[in-house]
Protein backbone atom coordinates (compact mmCIF):
# COMPACT_ATOMS: atom_id res chain seq x y z
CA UNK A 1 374.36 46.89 171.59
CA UNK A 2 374.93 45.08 175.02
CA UNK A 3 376.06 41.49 175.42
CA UNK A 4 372.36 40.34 175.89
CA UNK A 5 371.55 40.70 172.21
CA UNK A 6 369.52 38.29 170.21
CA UNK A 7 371.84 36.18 169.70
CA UNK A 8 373.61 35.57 172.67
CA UNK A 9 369.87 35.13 174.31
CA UNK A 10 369.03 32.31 171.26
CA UNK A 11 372.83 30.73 172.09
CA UNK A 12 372.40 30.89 175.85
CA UNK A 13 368.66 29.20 175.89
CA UNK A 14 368.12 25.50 176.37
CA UNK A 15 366.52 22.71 174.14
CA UNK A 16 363.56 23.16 175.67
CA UNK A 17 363.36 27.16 174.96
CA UNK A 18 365.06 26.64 171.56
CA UNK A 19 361.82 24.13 171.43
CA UNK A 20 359.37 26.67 172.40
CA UNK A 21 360.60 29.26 170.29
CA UNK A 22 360.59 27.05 167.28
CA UNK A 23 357.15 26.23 167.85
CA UNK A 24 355.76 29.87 168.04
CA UNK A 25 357.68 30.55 165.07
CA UNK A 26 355.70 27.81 163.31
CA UNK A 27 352.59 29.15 164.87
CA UNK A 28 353.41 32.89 163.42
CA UNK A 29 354.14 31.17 160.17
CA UNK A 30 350.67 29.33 159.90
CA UNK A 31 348.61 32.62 161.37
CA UNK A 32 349.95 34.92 158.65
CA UNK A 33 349.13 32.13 155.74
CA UNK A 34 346.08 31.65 157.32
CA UNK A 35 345.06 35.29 157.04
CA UNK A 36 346.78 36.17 153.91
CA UNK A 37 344.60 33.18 152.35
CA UNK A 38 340.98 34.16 154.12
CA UNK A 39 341.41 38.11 153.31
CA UNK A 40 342.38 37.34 149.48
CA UNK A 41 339.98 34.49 149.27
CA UNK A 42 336.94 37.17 151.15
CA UNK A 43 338.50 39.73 148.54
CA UNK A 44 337.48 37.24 145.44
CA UNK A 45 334.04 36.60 147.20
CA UNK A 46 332.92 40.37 147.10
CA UNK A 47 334.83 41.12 144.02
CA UNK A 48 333.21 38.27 141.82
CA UNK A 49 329.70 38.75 143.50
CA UNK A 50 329.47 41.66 142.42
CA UNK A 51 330.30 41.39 138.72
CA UNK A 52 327.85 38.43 139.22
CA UNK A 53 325.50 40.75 140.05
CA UNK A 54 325.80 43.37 137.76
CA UNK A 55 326.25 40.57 134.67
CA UNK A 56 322.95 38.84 135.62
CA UNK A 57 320.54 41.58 136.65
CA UNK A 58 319.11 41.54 132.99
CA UNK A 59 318.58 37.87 132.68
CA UNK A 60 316.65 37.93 135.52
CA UNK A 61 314.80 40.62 134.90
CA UNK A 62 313.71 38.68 131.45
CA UNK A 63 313.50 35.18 133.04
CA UNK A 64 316.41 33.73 131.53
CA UNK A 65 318.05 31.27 133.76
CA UNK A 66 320.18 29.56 131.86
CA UNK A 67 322.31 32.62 131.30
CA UNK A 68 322.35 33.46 135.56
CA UNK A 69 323.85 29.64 135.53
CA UNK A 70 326.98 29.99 132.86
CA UNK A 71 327.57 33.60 134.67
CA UNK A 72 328.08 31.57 137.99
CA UNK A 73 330.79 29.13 136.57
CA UNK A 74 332.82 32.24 135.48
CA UNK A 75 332.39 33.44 139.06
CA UNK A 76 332.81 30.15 141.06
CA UNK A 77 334.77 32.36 143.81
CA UNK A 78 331.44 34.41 144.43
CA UNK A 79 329.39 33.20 147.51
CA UNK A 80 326.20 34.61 145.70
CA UNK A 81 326.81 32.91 142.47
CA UNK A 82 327.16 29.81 144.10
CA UNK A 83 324.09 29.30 146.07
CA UNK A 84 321.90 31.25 143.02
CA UNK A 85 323.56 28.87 140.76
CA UNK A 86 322.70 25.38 142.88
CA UNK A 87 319.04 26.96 143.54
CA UNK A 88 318.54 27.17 139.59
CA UNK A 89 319.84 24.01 138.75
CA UNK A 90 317.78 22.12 141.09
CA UNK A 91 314.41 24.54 140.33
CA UNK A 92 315.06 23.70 136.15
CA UNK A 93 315.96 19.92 136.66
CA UNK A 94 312.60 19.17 138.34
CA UNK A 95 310.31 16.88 136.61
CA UNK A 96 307.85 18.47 134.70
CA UNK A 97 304.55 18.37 136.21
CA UNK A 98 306.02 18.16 140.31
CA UNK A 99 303.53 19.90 142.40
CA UNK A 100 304.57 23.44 142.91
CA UNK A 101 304.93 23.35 146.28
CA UNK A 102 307.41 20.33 146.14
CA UNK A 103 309.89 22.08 143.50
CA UNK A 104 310.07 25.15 145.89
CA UNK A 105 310.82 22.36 148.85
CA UNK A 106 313.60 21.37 146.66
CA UNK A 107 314.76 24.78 146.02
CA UNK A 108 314.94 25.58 149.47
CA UNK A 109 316.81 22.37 150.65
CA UNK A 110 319.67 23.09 147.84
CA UNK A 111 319.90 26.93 149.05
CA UNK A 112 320.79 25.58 152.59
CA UNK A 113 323.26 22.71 151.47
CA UNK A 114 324.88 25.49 148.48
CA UNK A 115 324.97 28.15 151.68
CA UNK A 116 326.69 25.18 154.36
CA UNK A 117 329.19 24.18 152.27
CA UNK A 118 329.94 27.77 150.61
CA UNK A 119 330.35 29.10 154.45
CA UNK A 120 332.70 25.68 155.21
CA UNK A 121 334.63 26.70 152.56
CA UNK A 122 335.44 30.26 153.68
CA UNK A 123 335.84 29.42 157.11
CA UNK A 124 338.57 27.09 156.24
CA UNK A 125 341.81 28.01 158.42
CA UNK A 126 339.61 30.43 160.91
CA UNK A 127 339.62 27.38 163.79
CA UNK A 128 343.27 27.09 163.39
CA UNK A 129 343.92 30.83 163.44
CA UNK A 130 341.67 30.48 166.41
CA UNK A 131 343.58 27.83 168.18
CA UNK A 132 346.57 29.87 167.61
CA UNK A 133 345.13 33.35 168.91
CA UNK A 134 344.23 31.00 171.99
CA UNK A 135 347.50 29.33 172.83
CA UNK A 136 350.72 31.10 172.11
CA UNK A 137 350.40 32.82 175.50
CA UNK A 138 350.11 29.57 177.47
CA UNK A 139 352.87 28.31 175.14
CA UNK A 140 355.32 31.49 175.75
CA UNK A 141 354.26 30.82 179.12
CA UNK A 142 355.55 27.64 179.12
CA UNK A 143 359.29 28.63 178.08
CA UNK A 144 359.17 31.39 181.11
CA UNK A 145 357.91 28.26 183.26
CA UNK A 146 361.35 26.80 181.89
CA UNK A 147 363.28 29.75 182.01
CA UNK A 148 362.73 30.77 185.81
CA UNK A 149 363.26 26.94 186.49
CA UNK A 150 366.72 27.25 184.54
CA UNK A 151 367.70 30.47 186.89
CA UNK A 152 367.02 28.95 190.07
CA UNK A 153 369.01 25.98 189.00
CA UNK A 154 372.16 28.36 187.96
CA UNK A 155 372.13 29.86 191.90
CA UNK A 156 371.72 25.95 192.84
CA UNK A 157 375.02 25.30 190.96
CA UNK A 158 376.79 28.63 191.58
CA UNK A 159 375.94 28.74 195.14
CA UNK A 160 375.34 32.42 194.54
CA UNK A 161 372.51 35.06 194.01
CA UNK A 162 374.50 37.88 191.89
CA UNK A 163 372.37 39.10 188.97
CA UNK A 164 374.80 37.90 186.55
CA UNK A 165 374.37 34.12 187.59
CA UNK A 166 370.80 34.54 186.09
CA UNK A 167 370.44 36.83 184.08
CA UNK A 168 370.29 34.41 180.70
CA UNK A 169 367.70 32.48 182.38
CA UNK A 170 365.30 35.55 183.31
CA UNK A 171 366.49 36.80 179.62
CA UNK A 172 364.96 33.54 177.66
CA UNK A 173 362.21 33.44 179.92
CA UNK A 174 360.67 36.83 179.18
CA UNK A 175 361.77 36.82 175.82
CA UNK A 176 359.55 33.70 175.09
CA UNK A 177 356.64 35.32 176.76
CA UNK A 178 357.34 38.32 174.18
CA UNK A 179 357.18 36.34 171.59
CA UNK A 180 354.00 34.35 172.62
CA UNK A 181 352.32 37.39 173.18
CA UNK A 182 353.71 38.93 169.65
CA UNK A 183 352.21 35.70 167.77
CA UNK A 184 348.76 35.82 169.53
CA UNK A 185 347.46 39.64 169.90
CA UNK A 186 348.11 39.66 165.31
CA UNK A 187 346.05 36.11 165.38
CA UNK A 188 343.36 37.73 167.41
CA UNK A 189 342.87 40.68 165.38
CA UNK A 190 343.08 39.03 162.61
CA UNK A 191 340.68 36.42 163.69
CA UNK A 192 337.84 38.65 164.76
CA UNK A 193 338.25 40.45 161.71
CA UNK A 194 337.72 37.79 159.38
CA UNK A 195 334.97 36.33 161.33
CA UNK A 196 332.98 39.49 161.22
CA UNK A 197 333.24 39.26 157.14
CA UNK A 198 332.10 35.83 157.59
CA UNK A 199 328.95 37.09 159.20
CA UNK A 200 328.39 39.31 157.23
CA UNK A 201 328.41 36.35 153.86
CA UNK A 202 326.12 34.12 156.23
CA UNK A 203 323.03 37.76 156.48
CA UNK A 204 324.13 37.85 152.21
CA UNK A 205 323.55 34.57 151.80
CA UNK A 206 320.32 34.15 154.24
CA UNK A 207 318.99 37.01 152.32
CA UNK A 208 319.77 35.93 148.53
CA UNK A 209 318.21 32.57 149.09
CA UNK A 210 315.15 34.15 150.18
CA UNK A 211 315.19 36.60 147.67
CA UNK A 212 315.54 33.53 145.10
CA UNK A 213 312.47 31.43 146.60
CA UNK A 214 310.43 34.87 146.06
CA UNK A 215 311.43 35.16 142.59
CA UNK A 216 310.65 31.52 141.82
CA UNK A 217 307.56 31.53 143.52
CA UNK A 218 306.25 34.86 141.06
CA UNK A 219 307.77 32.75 137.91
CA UNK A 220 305.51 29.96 138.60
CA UNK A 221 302.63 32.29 138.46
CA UNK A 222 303.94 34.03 135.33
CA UNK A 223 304.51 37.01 137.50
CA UNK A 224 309.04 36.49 137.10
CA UNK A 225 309.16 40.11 135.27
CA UNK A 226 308.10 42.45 138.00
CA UNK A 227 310.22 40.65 140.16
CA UNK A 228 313.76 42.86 141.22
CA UNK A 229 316.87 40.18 140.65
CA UNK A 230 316.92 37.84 143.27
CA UNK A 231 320.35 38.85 144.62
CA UNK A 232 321.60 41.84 146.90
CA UNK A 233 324.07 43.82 146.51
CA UNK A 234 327.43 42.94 148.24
């Protein structure tokens, strides 16, 4: 190996470099958590929605919606369980006699707070991993600004323009844009692919709420058991 290894170029950098380094390093850190945590967390979600499904297609099918309810707790990580579950509890804890019209009102306004704070949830970390994706260039950047500013200030003091005078400086500044680049192209991947799953839970979730107003609706008209379950597969 020459005498421009890694080690020499982290010894030969500056406190500012040794700064900028330490901060993508932090950033590369916090992407792959980030990511780790969102794909096993969107692994749970499908997992658990559909053993949700398959455990509550039968009490459905024979109206009984207290047993849909204790199969959401034991799948609390399924986005489908969740919002079926908060729709059920606020359909059987209306008062008796409500207007029809009013409990399905109700229905519908827990579906959409259930579905808001279900898709909060799983986007936690994605505006970070965003953030991330978006500035480790300009930070990399940054240390090249630093770098280049280093090598002209090395001819300044050397009152020479041999290759050798600056080399360390031209070193640590494109070794900070390789690592700026290195920490953002992973955080973008990463970040479009987990934002595609997410839009794909906001069409499940769109489409199981309506699904569960429909079935509602037909139980209130004694029509509940030629209804399909109100859930899709995921």
């Amino acid at each position: 190996m020459g005498d421009w290894n890694l080690l020499e170029l982290w010894r030969s950098m500056g406190t500012l470099c040794h700064g900028v380094v330490i901060v993508l390093a932090i950033m590369f850190v916090r992407s792959v958590g980030v990511s780790a945590s969102r794909a096993l967390r969107y692994r749970l979600a499908r997992e658990q929605s559909k053993a949700y499904i398959v455990e509550t297609v039968e009490s459905f099918r024979d109206g009984k919606l207290d047993q849909a309810i204790v199969a959401a707790e034991g799948n609390k990580r399924s986005h489908i369980a969740s919002i079926v579950a908060a729709g059920l509890l606020d359909f059987q804890a209306a008062p008796h006699g409500m207007p029809e019209q009013q409990v399905i009102e109700g229905v519908e306004r827990s579906l959409e707070r259930s579905s808001a704070e279900t898709t909060e949830e799983l986007k936690r970390g994605l505006s970070g991993l965003a953030t991330i994706a978006a500035t480790a260039p300009f930070v990399g950047l940054f240390g090249t600004v630093i770098g280049i500013l280093n090598a002209f200030r090395s001819i300044d003091i050397a009152h020479a323009t041999a290759i050798k005078v600056i080399a360390g400086s031209i070193s640590e500044a494109l070794l900070t844009t390789a690592i700026g680049l290195s920490v953002a192209v992973p955080a973008v991947w990463c970040y479009n692919l987990l934002t595609s799953q997410m839009d794909a839970f906001g069409v499940e979730m769109q489409n199981c709420s309506l699904e569960l107003v429909t079935y509602l609706r037909a139980r209130q008209v004694g029509l509940h058991k030629d209804m399909r379950a109100p859930i899709i597969s995921a």
